[in-house]
C-alpha atoms as a PDB file:
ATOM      1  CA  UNK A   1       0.722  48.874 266.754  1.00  0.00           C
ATOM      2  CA  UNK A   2       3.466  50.657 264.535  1.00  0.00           C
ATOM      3  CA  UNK A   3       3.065  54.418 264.105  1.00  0.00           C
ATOM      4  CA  UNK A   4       2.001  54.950 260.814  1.00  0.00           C
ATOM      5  CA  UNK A   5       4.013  57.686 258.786  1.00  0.00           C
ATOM      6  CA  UNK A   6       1.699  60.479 256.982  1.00  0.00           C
ATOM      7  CA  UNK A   7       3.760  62.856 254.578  1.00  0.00           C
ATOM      8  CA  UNK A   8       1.857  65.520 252.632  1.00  0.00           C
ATOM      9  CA  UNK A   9       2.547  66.209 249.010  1.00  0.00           C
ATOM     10  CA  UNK A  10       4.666  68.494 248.047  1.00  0.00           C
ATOM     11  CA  UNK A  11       2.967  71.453 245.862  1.00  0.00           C
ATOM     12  CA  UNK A  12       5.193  74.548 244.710  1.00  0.00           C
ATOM     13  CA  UNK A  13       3.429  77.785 244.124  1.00  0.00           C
ATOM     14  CA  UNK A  14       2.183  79.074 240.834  1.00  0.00           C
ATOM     15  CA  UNK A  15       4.975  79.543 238.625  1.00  0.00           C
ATOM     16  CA  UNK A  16       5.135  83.450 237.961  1.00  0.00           C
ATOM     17  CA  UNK A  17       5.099  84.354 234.081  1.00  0.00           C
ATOM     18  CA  UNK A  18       8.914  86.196 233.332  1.00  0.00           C
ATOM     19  CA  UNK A  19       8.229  90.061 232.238  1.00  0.00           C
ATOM     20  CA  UNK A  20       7.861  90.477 228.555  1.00  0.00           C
ATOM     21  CA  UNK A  21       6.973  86.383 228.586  1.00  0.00           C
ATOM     22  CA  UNK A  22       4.544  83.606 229.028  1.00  0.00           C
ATOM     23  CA  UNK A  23       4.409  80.443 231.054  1.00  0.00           C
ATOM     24  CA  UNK A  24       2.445  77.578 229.361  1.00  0.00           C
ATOM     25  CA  UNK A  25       1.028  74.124 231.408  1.00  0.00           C
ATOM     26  CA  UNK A  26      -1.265  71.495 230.129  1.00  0.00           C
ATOM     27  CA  UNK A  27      -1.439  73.598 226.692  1.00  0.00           C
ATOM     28  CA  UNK A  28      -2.722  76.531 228.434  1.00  0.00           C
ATOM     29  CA  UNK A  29      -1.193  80.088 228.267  1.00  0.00           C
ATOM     30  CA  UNK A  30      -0.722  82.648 231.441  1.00  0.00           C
ATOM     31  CA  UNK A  31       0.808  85.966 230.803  1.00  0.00           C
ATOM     32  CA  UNK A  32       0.423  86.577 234.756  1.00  0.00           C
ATOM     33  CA  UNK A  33       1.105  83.308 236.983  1.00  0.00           C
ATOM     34  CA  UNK A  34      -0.416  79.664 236.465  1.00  0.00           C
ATOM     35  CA  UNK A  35      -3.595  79.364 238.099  1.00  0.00           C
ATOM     36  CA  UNK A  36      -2.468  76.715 240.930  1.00  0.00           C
ATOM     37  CA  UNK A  37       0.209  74.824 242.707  1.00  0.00           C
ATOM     38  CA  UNK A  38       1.919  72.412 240.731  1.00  0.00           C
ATOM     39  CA  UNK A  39       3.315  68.540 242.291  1.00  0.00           C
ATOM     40  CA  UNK A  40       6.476  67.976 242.744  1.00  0.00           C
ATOM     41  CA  UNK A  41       8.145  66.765 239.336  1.00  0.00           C
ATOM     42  CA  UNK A  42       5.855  68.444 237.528  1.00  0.00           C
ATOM     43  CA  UNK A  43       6.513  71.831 235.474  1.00  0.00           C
ATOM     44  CA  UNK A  44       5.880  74.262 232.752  1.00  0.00           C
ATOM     45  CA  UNK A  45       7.181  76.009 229.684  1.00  0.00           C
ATOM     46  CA  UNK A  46       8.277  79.538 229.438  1.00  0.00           C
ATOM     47  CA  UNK A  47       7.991  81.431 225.798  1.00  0.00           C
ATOM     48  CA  UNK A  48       9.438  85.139 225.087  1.00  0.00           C
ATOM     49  CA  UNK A  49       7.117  88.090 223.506  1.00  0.00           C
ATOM     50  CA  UNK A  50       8.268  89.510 220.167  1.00  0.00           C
ATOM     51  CA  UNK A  51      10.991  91.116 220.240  1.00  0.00           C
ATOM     52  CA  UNK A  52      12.428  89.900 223.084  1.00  0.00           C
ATOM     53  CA  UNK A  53      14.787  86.521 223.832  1.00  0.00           C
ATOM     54  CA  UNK A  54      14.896  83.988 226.825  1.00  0.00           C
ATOM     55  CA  UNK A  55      18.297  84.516 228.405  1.00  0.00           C
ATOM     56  CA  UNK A  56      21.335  82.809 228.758  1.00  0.00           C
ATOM     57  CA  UNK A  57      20.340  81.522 232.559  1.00  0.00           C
ATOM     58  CA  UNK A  58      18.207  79.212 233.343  1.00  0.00           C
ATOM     59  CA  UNK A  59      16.044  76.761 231.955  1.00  0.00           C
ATOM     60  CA  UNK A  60      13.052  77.046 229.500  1.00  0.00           C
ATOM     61  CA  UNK A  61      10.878  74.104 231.303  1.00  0.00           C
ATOM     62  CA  UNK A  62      11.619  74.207 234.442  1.00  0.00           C
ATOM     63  CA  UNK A  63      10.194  71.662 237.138  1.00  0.00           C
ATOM     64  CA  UNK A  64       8.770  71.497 240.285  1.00  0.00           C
ATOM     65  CA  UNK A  65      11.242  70.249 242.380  1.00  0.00           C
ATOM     66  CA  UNK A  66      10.936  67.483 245.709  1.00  0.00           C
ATOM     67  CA  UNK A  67      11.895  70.728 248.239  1.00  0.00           C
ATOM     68  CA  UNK A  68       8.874  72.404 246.746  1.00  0.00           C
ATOM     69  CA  UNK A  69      10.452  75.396 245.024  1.00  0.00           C
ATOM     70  CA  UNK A  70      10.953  75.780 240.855  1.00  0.00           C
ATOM     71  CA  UNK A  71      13.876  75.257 238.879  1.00  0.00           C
ATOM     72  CA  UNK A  72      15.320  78.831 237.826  1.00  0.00           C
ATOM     73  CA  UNK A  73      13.747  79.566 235.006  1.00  0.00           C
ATOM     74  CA  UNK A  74      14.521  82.000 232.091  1.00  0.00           C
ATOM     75  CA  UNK A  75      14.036  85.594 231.646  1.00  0.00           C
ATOM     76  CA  UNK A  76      13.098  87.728 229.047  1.00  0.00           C
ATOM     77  CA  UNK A  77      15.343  90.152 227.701  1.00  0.00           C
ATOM     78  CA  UNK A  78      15.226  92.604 224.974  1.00  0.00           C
ATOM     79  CA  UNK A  79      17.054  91.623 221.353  1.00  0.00           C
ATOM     80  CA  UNK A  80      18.776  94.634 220.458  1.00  0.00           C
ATOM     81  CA  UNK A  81      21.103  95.452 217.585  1.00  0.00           C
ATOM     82  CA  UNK A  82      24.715  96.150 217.564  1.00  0.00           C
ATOM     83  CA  UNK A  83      25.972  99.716 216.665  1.00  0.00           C
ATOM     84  CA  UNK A  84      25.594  99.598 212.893  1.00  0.00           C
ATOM     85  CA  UNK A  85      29.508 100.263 211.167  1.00  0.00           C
ATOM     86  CA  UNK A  86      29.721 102.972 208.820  1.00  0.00           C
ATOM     87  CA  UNK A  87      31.029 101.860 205.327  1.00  0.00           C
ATOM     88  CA  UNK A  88      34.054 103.688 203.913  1.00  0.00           C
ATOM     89  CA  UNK A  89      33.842 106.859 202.853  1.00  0.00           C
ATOM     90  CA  UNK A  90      30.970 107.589 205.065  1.00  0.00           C
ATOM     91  CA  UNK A  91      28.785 107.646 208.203  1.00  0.00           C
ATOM     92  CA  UNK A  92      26.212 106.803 210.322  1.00  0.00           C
ATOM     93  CA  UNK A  93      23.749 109.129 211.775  1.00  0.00           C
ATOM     94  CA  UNK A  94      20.350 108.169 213.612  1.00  0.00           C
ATOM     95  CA  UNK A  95      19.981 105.023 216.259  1.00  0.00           C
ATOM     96  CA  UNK A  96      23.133 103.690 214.530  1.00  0.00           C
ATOM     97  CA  UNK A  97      25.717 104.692 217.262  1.00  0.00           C
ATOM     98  CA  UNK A  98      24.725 102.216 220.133  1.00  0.00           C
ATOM     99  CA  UNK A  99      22.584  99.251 220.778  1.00  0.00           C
ATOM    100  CA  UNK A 100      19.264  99.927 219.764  1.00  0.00           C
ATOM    101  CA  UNK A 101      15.982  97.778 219.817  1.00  0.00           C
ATOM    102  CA  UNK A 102      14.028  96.316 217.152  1.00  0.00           C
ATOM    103  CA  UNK A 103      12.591  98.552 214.221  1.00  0.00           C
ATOM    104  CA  UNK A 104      15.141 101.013 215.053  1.00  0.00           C
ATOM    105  CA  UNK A 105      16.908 102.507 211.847  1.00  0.00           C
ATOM    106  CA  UNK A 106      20.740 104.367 211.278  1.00  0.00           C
ATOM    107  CA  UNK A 107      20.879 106.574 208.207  1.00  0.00           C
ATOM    108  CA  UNK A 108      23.897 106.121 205.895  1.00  0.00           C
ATOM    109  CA  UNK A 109      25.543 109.208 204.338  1.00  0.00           C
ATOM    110  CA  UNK A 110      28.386 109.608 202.424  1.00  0.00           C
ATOM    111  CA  UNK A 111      31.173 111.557 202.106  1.00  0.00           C
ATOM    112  CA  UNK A 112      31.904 114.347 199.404  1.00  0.00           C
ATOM    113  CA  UNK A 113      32.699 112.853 195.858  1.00  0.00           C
ATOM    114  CA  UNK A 114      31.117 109.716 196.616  1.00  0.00           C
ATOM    115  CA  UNK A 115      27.190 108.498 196.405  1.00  0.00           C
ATOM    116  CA  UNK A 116      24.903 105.428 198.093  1.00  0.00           C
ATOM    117  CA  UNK A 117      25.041 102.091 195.775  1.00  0.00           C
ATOM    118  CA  UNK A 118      21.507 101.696 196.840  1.00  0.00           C
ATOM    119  CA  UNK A 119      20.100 104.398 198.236  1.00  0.00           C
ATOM    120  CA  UNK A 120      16.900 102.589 199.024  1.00  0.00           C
ATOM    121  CA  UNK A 121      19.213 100.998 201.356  1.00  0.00           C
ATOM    122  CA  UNK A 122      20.217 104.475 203.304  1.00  0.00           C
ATOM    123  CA  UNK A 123      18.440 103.321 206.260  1.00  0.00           C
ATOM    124  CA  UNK A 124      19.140  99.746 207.428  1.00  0.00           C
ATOM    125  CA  UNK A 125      15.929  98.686 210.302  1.00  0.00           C
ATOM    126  CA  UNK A 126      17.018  96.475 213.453  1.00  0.00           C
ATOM    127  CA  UNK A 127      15.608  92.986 212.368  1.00  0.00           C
ATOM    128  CA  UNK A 128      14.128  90.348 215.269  1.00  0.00           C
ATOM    129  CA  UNK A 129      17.146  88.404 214.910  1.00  0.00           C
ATOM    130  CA  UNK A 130      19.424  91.059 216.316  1.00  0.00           C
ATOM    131  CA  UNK A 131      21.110  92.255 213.300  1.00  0.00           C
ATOM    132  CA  UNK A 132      20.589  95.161 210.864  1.00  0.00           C
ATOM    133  CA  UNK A 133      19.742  95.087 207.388  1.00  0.00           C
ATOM    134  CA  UNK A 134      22.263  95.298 204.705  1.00  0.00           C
ATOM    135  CA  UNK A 135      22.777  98.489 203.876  1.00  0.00           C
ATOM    136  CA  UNK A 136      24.297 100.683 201.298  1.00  0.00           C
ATOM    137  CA  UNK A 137      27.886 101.236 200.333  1.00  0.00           C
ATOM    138  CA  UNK A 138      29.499 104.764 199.143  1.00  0.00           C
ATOM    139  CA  UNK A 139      30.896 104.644 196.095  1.00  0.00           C
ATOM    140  CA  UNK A 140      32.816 107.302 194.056  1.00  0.00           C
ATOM    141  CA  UNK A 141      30.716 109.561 191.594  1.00  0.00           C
ATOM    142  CA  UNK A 142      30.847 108.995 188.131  1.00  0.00           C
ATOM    143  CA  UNK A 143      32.918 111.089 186.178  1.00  0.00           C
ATOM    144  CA  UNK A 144      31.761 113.617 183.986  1.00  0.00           C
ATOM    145  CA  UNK A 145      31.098 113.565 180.230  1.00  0.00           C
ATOM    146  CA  UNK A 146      34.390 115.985 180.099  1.00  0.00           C
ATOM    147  CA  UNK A 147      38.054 114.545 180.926  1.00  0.00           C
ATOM    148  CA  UNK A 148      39.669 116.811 183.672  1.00  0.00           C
ATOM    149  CA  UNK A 149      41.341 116.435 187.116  1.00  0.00           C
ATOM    150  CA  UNK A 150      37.651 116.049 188.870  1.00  0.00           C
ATOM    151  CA  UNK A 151      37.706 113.747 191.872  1.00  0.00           C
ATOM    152  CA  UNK A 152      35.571 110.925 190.146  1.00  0.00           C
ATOM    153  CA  UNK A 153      36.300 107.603 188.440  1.00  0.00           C
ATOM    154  CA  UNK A 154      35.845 106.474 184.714  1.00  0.00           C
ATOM    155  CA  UNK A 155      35.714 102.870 182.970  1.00  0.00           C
ATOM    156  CA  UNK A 156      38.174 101.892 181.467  1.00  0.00           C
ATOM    157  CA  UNK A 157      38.196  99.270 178.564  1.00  0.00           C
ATOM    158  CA  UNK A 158      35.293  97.017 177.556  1.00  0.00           C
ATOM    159  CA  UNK A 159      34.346  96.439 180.996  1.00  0.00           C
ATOM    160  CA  UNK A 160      32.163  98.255 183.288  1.00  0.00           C
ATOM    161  CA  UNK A 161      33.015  97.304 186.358  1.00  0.00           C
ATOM    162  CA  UNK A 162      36.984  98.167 186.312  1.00  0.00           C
ATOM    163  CA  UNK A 163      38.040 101.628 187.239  1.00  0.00           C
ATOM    164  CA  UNK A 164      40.832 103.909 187.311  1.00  0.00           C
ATOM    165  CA  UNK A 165      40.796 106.343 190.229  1.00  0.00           C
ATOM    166  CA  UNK A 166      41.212 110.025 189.549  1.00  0.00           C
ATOM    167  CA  UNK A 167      41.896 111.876 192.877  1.00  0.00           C
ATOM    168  CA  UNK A 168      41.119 115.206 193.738  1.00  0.00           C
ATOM    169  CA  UNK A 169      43.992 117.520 192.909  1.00  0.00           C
ATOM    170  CA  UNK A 170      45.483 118.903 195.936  1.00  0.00           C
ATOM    171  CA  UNK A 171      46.908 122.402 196.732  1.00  0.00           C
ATOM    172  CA  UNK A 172      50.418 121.063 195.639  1.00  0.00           C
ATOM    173  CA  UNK A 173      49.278 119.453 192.420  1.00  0.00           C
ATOM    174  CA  UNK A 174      47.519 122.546 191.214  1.00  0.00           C
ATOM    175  CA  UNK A 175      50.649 124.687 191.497  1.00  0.00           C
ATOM    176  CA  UNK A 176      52.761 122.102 189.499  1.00  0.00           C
ATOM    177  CA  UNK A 177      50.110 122.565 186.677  1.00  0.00           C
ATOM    178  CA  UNK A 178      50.193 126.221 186.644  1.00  0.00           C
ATOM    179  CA  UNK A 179      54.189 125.891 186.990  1.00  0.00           C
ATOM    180  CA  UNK A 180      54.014 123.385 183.791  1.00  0.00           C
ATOM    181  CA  UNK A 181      51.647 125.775 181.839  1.00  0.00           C
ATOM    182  CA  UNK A 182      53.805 128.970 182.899  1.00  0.00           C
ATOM    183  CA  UNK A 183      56.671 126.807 181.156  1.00  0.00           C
ATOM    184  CA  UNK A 184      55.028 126.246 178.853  1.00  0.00           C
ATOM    185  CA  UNK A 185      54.110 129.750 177.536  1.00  0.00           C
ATOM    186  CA  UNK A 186      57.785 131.319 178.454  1.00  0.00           C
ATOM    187  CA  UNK A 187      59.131 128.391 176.143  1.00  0.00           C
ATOM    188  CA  UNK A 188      56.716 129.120 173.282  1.00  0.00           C
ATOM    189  CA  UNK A 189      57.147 132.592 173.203  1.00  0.00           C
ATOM    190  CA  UNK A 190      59.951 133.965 170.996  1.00  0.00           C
ATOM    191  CA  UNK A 191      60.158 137.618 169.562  1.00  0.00           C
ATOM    192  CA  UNK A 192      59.972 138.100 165.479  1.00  0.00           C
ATOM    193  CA  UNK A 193      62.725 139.248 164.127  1.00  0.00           C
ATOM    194  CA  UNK A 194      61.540 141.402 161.462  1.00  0.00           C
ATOM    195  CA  UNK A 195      58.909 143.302 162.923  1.00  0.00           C
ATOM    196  CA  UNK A 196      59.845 142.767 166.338  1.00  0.00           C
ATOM    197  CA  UNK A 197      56.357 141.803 166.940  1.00  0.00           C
ATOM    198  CA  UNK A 198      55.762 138.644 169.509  1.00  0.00           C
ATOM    199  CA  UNK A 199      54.530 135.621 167.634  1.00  0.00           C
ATOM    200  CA  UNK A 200      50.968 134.864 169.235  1.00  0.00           C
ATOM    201  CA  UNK A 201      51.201 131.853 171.276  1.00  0.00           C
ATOM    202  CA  UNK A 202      50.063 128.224 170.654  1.00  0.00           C
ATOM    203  CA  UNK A 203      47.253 128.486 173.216  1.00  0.00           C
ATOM    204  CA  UNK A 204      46.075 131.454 171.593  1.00  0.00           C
ATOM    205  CA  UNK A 205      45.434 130.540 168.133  1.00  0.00           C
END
């Protein structure tokens, strides 16, 4: 009589739940482990907690293979933000400087003569997809009701939203003014010939 062949079924161990995830069979969830062996060919689903991603490696449903052991399946990892960029003319103080986790917020300031665009926007949050918030730009101050060399900008024409840039006067700049005014006054100046009085000068009168 021919030996009969016997061959037991092949069961791989609970499937182990990823840290910061869930592994789901038959529509059931386990934060821990499933609750028994699994056949060969069968398998389960993996699932990240918010805030966190599955990872590049491995497989989100992986299967109970003929050997008996799982198909590598995916981790969990964190979703974190990028360092958040300064805009020009200003910085970035706060979580902004390196990768940071979600809710985390930078804090936008700007530098001297200029101001936030929005400054409801001075503190972009880390979102869940990985990327902060818009935040605000720095843009120069307004100028001043009175014209002068003031480091500012002022419309020009009929429209609002084209500028001319006034800079703020440097060390060299200043002295050619007060060279120009000194001119000015030596040139303006001139002696009376009848009473030998000075004439008073235009900037005083």
């Amino acid at each position: 009589e021919p030996v009969k062949a016997y061959s037991a079924a092949v069961i791989c161990p609970s499937y182990v739940a990823p840290e910061h995830g869930s592994v789901w069979q038959g529509g059931e969830e386990h934060r821990v482990a499933t609750l028994s062996g699994t056949p060969a060919g069968g398998g389960v689903s993996v699932t990240c907690h918010e805030g966190f991603r599955p990872s590049r490696v491995g497989t989100s449903e992986p299967v109970c293979m003929p050997n008996g052991e799982w198909e590598v399946g995916k981790s969990c990892e964190a979703i974190m933000c990028p360092p958040y960029v300064a805009p020009p003319h200003g910085s970035v103080s706060g979580d902004g400087f390196s990768p940071v986790s979600i809710g985390a917020r930078a804090h936008i300031t700007c530098d001297a003569y200029y101001q936030l665009s929005r400054p409801e926007a001075a503190s972009p949050k880390c979102l869940s997809s990985g990327a902060f918030e818009q935040g605000s730009h720095c843009v120069p101050k307004p100028c001043p009701k009175e014209p002068g060399p003031v480091p500012c900008v002022r419309p020009t024409g009929h429209s609002s939203s084209r500028f001319d840039a006034f800079v703020h006067p440097s060390k060299d700049m200043v002295r050619e003014w007060e060279d120009d005014f000194e001119h000015q006054m030596a040139s303006d100046y001139a002696p009376n010939v009848f009473d030998h009085e000075p004439r008073p000068t235009t900037w005083q009168t």
